[in-house]
N, C-alpha and C. Protein backbone atom coordinates (compact mmCIF):
# COMPACT_ATOMS: atom_id res chain seq x y z
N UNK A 1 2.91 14.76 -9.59
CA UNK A 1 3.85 13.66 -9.62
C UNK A 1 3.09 12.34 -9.42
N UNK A 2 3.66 10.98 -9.90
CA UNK A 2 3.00 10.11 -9.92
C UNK A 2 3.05 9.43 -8.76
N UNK A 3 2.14 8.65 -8.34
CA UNK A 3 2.19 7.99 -6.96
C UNK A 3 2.90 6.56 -7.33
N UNK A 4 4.19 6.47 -6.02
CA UNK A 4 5.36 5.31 -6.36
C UNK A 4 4.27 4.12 -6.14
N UNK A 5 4.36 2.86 -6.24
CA UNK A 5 3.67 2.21 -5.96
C UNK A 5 4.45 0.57 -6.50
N UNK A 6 3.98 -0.61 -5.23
CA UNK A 6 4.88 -1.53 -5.10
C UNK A 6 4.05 -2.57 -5.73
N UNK A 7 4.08 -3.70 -6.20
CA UNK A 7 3.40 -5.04 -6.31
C UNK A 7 3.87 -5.71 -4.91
N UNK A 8 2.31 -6.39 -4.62
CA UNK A 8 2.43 -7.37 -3.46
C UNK A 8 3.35 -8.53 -3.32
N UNK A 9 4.48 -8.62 -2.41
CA UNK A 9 5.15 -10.24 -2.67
C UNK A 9 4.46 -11.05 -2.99
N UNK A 10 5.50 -12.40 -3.63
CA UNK A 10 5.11 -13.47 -3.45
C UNK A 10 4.21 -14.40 -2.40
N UNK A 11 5.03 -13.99 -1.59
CA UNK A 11 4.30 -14.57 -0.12
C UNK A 11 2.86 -14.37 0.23
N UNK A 12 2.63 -13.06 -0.25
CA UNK A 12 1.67 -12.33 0.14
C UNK A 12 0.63 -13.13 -1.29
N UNK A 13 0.91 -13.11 -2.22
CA UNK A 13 0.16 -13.57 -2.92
C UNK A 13 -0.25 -14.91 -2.98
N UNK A 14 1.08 -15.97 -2.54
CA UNK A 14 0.61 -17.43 -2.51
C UNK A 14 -0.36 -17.82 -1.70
N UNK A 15 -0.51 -16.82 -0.46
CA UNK A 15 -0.96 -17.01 0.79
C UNK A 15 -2.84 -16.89 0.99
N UNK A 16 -2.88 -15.56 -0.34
CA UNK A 16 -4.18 -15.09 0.19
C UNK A 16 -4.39 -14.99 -1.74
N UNK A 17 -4.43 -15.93 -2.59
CA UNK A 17 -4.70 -16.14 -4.40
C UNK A 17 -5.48 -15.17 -4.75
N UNK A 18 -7.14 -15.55 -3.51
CA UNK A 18 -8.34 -14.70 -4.23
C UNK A 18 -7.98 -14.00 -3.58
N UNK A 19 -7.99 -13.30 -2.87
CA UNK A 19 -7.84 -11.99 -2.30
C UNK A 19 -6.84 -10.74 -3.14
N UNK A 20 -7.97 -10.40 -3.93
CA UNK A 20 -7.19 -9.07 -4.48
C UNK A 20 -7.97 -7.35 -4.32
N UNK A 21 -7.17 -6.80 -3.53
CA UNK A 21 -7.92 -5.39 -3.20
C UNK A 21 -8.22 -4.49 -4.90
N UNK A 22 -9.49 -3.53 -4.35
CA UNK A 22 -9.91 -2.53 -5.75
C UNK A 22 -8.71 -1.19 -5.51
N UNK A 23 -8.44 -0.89 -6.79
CA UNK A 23 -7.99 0.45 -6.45
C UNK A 23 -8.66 1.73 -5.97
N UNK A 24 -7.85 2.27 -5.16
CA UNK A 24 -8.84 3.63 -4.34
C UNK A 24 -9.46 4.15 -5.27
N UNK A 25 -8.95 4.54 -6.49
CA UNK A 25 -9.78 5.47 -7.45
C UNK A 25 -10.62 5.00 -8.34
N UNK A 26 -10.29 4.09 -8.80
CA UNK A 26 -11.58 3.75 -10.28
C UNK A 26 -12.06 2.26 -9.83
N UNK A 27 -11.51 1.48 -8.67
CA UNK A 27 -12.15 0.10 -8.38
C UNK A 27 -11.54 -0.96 -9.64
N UNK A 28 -10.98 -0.31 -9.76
CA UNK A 28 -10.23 -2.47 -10.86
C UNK A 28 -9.46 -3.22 -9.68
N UNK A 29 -9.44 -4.01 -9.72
CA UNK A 29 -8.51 -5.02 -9.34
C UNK A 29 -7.67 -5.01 -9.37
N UNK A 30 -6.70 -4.64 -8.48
CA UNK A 30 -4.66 -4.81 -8.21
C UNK A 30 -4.17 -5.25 -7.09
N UNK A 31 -2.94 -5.79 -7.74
CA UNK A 31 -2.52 -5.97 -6.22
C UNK A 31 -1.41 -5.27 -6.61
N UNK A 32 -1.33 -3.91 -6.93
CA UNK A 32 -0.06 -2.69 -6.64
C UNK A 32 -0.86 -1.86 -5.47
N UNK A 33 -0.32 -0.96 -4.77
CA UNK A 33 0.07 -0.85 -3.62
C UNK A 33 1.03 0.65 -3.68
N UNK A 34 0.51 1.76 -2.58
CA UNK A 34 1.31 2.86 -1.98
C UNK A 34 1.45 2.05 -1.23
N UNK A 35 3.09 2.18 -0.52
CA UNK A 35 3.29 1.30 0.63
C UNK A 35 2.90 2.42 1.72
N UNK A 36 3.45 3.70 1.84
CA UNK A 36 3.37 4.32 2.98
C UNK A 36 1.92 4.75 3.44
N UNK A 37 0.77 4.69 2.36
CA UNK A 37 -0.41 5.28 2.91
C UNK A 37 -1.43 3.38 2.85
N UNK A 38 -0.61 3.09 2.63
CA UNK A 38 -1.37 1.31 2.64
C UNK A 38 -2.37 1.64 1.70
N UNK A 39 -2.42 1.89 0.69
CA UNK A 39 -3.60 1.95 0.03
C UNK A 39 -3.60 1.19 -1.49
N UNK A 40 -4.36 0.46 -2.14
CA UNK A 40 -4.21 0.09 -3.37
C UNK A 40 -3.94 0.72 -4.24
N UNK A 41 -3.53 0.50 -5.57
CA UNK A 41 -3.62 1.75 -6.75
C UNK A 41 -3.17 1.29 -8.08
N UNK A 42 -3.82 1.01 -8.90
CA UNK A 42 -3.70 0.25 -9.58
C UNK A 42 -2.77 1.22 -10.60
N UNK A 43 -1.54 0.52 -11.48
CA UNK A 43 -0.93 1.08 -12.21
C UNK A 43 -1.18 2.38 -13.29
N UNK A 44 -2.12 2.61 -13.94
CA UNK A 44 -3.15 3.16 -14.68
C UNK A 44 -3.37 4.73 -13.66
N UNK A 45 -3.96 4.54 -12.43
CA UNK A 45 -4.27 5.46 -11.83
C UNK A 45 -2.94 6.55 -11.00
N UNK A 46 -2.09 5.33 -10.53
CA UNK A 46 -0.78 5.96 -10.51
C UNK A 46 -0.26 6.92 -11.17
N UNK A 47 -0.49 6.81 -12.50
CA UNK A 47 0.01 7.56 -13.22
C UNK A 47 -0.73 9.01 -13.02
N UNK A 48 -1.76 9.10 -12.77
CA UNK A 48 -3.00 10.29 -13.29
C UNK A 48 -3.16 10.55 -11.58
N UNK A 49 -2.66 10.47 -10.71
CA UNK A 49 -3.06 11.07 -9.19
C UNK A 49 -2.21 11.22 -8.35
N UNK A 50 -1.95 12.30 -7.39
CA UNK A 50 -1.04 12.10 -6.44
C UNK A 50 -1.03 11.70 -4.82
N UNK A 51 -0.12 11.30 -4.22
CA UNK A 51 -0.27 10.98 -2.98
C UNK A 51 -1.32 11.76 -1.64
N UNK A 52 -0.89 13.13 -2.73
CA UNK A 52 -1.64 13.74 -1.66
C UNK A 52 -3.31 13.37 -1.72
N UNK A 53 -3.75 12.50 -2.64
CA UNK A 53 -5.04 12.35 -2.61
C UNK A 53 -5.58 11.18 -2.32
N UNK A 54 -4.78 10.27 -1.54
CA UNK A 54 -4.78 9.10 -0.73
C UNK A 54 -4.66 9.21 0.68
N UNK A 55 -5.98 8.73 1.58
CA UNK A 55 -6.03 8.65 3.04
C UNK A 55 -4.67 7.86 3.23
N UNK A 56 -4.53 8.49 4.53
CA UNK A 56 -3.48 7.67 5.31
C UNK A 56 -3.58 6.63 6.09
N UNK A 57 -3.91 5.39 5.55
CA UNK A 57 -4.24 4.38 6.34
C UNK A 57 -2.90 3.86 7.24
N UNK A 58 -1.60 3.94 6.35
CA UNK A 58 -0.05 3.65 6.99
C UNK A 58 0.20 4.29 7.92
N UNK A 59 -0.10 5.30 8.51
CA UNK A 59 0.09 6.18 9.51
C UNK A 59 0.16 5.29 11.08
N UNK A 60 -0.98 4.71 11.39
CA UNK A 60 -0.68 4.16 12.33
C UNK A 60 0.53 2.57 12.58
N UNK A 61 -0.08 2.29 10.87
CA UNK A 61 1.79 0.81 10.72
C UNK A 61 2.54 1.47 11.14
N UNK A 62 2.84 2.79 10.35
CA UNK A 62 4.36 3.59 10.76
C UNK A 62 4.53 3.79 12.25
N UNK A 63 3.33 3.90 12.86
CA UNK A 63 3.57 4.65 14.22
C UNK A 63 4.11 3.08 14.86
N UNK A 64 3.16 1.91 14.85
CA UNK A 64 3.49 1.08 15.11
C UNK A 64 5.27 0.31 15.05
N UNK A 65 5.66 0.23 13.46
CA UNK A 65 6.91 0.01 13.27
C UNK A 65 7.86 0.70 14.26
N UNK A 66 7.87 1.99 14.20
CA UNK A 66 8.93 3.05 15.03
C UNK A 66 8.94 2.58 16.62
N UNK A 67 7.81 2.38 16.97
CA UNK A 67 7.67 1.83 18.75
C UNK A 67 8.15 0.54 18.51
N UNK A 68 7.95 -0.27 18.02
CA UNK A 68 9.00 -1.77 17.98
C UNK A 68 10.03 -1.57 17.52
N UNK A 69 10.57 -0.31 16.83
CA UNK A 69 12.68 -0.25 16.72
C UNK A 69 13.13 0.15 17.91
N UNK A 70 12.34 1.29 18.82
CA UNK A 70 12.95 1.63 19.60
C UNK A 70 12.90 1.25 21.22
N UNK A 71 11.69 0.10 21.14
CA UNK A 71 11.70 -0.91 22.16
C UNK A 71 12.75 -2.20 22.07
N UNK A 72 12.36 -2.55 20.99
CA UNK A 72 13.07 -4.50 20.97
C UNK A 72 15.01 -4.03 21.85
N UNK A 73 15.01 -5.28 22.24
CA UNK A 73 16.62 -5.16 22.82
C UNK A 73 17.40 -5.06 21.79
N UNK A 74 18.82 -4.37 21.82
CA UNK A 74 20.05 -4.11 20.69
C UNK A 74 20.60 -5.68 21.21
């Protein structure tokens, strides 16, 4: 199955122009994006690889995110 994969906001792009990450697999230039394993991936490669063959760099965001829902005050 193909790996989902997001384009970087706006924000994110006005903010940081040159700054564009390589994709994990072949190194081109993208700014698409696995969101859950934080990893680059350029459209092209998406197609031809699956998640399961991307480190988990998101693992600790996620861990992070979940401890700030279930701290902050209701």
């Amino acid at each position: 199955m193909a790996i989902p994969i997001k384009h970087e906001d706006a924000e994110t792009v006005a903010e940081f122009p040159r700054l564009i990450e390589r994709c994990h697999f072949c190194q081109a230039r993208t700014r698409w994006w696995h969101e859950n394993t934080n990893n680059p991936v350029c459209p092209g490669c998406s197609k031809l690889h699956k998640v399961a063959e991307l480190p988990d760099w998101g693992k600790a965001i996620r861990a992070y995110k979940r401890k700030q829902r279930t701290t902050s005050p209701a």
